[in-house]
Protein backbone atom coordinates (compact mmCIF):
# COMPACT_ATOMS: atom_id res chain seq x y z
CA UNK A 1 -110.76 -86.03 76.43
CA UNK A 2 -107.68 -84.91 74.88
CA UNK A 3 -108.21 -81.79 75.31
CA UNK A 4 -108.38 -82.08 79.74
CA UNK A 5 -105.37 -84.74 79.16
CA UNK A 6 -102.89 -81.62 77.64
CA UNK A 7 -104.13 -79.29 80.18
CA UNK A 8 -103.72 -82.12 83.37
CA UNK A 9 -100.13 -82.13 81.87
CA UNK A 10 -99.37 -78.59 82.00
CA UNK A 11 -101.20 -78.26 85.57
CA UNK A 12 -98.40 -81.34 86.75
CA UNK A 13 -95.57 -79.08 84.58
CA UNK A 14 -96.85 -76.22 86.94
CA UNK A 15 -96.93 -77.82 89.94
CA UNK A 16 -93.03 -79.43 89.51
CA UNK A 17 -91.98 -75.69 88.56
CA UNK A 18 -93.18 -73.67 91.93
CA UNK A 19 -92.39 -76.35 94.10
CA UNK A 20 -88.90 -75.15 93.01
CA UNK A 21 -87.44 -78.51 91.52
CA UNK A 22 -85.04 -78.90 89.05
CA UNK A 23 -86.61 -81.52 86.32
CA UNK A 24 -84.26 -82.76 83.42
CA UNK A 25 -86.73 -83.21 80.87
CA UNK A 26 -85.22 -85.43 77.39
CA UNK A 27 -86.50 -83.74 74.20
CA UNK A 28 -89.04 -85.61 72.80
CA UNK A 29 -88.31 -87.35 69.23
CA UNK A 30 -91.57 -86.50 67.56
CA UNK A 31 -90.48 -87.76 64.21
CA UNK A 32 -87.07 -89.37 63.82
CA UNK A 33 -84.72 -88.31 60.70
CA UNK A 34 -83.76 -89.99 58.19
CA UNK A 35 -80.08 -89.92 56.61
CA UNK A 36 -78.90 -91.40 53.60
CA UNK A 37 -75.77 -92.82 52.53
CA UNK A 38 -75.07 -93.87 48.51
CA UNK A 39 -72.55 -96.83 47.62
CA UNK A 40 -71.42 -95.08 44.30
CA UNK A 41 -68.36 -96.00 42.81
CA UNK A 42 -67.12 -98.59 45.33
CA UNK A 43 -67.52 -95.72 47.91
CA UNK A 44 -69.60 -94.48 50.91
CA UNK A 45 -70.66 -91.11 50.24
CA UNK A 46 -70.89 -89.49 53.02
CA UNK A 47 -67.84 -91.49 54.34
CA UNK A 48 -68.74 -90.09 57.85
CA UNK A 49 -72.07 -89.05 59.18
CA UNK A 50 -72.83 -87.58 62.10
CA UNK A 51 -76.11 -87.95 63.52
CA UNK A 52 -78.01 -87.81 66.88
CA UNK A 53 -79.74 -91.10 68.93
CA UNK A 54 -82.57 -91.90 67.27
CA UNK A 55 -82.47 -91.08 63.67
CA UNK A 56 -82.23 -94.00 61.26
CA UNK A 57 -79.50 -94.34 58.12
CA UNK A 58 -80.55 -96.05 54.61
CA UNK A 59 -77.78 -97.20 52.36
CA UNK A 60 -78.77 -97.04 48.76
CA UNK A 61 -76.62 -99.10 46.31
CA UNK A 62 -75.82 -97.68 43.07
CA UNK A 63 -73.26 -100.04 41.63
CA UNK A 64 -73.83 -102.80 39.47
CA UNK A 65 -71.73 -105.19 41.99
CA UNK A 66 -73.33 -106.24 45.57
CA UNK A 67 -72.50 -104.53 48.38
CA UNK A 68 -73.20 -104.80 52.30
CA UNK A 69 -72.92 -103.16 55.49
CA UNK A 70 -71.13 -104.67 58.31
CA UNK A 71 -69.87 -102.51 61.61
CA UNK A 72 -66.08 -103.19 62.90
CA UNK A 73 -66.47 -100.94 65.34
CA UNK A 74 -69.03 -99.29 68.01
CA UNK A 75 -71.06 -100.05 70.83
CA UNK A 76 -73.83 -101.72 68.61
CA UNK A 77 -72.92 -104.57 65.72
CA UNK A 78 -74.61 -104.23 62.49
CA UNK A 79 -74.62 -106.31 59.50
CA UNK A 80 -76.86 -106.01 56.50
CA UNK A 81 -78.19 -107.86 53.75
CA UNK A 82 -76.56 -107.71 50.27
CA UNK A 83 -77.66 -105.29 48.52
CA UNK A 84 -77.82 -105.63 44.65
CA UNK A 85 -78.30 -102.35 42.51
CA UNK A 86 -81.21 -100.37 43.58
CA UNK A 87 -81.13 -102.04 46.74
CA UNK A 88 -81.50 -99.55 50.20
CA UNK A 89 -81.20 -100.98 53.39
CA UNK A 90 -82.19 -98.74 56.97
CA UNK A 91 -81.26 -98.99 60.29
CA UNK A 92 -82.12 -97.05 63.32
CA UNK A 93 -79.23 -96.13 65.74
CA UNK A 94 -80.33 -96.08 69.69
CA UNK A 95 -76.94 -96.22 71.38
CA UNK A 96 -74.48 -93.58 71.22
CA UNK A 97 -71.35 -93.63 69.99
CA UNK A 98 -68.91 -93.48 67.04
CA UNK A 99 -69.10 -96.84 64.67
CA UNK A 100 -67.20 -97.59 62.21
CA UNK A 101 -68.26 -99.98 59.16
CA UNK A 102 -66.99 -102.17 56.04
CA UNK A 103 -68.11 -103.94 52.89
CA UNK A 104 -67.30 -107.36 53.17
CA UNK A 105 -67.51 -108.41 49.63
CA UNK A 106 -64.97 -105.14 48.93
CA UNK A 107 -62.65 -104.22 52.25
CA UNK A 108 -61.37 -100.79 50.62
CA UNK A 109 -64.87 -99.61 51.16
CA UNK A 110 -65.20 -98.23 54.91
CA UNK A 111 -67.56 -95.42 56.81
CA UNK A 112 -68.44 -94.29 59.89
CA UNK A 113 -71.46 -92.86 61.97
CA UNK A 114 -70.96 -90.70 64.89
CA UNK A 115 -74.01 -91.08 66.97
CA UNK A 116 -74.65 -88.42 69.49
CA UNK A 117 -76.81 -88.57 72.98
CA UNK A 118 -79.89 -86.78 72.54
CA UNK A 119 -79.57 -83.02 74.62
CA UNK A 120 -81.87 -82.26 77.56
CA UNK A 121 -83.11 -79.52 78.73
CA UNK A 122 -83.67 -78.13 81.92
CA UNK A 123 -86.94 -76.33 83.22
CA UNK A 124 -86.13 -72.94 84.14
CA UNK A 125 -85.94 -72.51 88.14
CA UNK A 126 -89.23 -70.02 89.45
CA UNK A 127 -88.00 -66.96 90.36
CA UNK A 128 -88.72 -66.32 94.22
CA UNK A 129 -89.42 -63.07 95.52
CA UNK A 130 -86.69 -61.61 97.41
CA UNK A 131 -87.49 -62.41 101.20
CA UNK A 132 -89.76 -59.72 103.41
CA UNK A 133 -86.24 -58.89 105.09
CA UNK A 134 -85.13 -57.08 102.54
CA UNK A 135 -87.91 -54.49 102.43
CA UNK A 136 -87.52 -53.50 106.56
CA UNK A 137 -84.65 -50.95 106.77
CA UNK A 138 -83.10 -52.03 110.09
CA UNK A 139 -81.88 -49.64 112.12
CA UNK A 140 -78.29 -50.30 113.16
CA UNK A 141 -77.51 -50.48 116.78
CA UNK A 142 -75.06 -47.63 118.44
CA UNK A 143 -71.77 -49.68 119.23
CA UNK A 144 -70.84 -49.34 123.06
CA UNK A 145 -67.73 -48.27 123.77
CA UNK A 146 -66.49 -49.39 127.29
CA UNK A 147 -63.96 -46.99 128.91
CA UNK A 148 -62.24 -49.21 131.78
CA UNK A 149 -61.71 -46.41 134.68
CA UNK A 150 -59.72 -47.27 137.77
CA UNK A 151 -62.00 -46.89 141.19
CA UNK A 152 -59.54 -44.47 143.13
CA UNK A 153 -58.79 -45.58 146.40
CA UNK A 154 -60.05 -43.63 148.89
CA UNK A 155 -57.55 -42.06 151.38
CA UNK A 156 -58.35 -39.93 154.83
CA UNK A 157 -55.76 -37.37 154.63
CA UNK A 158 -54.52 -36.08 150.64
CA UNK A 159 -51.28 -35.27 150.33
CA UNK A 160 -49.99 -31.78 149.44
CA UNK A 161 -49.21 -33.20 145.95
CA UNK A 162 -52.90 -33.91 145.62
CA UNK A 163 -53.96 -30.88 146.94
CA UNK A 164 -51.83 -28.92 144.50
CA UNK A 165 -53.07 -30.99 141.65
CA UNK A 166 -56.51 -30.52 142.73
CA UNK A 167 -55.96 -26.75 142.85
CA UNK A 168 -54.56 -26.85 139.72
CA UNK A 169 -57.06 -28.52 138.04
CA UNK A 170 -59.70 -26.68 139.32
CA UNK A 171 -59.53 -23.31 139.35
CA UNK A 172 -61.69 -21.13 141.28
CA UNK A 173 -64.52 -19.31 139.30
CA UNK A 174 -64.57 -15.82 139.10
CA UNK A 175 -67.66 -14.01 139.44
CA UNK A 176 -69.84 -12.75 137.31
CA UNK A 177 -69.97 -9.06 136.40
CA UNK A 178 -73.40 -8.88 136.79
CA UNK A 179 -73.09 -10.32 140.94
CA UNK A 180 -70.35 -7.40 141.24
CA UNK A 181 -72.60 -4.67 139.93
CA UNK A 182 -75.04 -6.12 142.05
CA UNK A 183 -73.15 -5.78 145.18
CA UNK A 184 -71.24 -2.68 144.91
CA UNK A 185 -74.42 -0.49 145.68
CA UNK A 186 -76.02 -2.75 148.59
CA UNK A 187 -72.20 -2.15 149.93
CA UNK A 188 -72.83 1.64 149.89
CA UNK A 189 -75.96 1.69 151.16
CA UNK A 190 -75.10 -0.22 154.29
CA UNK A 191 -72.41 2.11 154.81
CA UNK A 192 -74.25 4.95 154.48
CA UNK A 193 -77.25 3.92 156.75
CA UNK A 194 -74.85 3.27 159.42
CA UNK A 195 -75.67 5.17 162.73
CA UNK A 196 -72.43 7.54 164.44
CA UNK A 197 -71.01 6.16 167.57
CA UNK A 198 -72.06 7.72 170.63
CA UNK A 199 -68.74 8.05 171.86
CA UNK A 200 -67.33 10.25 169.24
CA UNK A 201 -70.57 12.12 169.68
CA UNK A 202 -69.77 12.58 173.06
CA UNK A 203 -66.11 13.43 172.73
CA UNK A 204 -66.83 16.00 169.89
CA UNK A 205 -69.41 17.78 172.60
CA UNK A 206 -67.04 17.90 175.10
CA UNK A 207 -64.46 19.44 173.00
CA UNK A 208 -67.14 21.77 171.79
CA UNK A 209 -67.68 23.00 175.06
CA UNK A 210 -63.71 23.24 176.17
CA UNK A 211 -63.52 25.70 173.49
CA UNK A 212 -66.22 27.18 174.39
CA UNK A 213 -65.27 28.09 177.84
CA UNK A 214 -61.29 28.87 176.98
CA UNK A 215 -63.20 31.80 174.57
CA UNK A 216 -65.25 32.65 178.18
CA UNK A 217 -62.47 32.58 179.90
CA UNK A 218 -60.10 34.94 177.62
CA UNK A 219 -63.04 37.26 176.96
CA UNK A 220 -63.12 38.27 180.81
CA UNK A 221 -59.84 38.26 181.60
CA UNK A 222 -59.13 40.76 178.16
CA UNK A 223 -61.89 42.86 179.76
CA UNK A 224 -60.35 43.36 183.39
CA UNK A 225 -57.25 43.70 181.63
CA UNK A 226 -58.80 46.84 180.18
CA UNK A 227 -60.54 48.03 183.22
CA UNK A 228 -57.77 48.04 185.40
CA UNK A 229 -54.55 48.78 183.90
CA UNK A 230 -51.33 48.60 184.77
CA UNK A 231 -49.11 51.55 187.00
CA UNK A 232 -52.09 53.44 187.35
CA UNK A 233 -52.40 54.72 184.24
């Protein structure tokens, strides 16, 4: 029965812990301390203690006159019993606190007992995973830039200003070596397939033939020339 007691407790320590609470838990006194403090030579010795809540103080009287304890100060009043020689005397302090005490039978004899509050301790917090966030590489979106552009206004006649700046900007494109090459020969080729004109055809007969007949024409009158000369010769 113990035994399922201890391990209840640890299951209820367990539980507290991942629900992610913060306990304060007091430290358990097990076994109080014990101090002592010796009235030797119409002295306390130690003249100050300094204890924690809990732990109980005996007085042990050593002289041969009677002695007592009696607090003047503290948040707890104290007075003993006279004490003859070999007398002890305990007492266990619960509040804490500094207190200050006094033989009554001899004033000059004074001590004090600092008291302190018992430390706590706190449960460690449960370490949480880091969240599934974190292990998703996001990919960042492109940022937009928006370029304001003014709508021209549309006009039915440019002006020459316009049509200079559109000339200028613009250039015409000159063409490509390749569209030259291309055309030079289907340039010659049309040229040279082209049929004569009939009229120069024409013309250059006719001229053919003028010539012909002004070589007629000399030829006979060279040959009369020579068949009938001149002054009967």
């Amino acid at each position: 029965m113990p035994r399922l007691t201890h391990r209840a407790a640890h299951l209820a320590l367990a539980t507290v812990i991942g629900s992610g609470a913060v306990v304060s838990l007091p430290v358990p006194a097990a076994h109080a301390a014990g101090h002592q403090v010796l009235m030797s030579d119409y002295k306390f010795g130690p003249r100050t203690l300094t204890i924690p809540v809990g732990d109980s103080v005996t007085w042990v009287n050593q002289d041969t006159a009677p002695h007592d304890v009696k607090t003047t100060s503290g948040p707890a009043s104290i007075h003993s019993p006279m004490l003859d020689k070999g007398g002890t005397w305990s007492h266990t302090f619960t509040k804490a606190g500094s207190y200050g005490y006094v033989c009554t039978v001899h004033p000059g004899m004074t001590g004090g007992i600092v008291v302190k509050a018992a430390a706590t301790t706190r449960a460690p917090a449960p370490s949480t995973p880091p969240p599934a966030a974190a292990h998703t590489h996001e990919h960042p979106s492109p940022t937009l830039t928006k370029t304001s552009s003014a709508s021209p206004t549309p006009s039915s006649t440019p002006t020459p200003s316009e049509h200079h700046s559109s000339a200028a900007a613009a250039p015409p494109a000159p063409a490509s070596p390749t569209s030259q090459a291309e055309q030079t020969p289907a340039t010659q080729a049309v040229g040279a397939a082209r049929p004569l004109d009939p009229l120069l055809v024409l013309a250059g007969i006719v001229a053919g033939c003028a010539v012909l007949c002004l070589l007629l024409v000399g030829s006979r009158a060279a040959a009369a020339s020579a068949a009938h000369p001149r002054g009967g010769e």
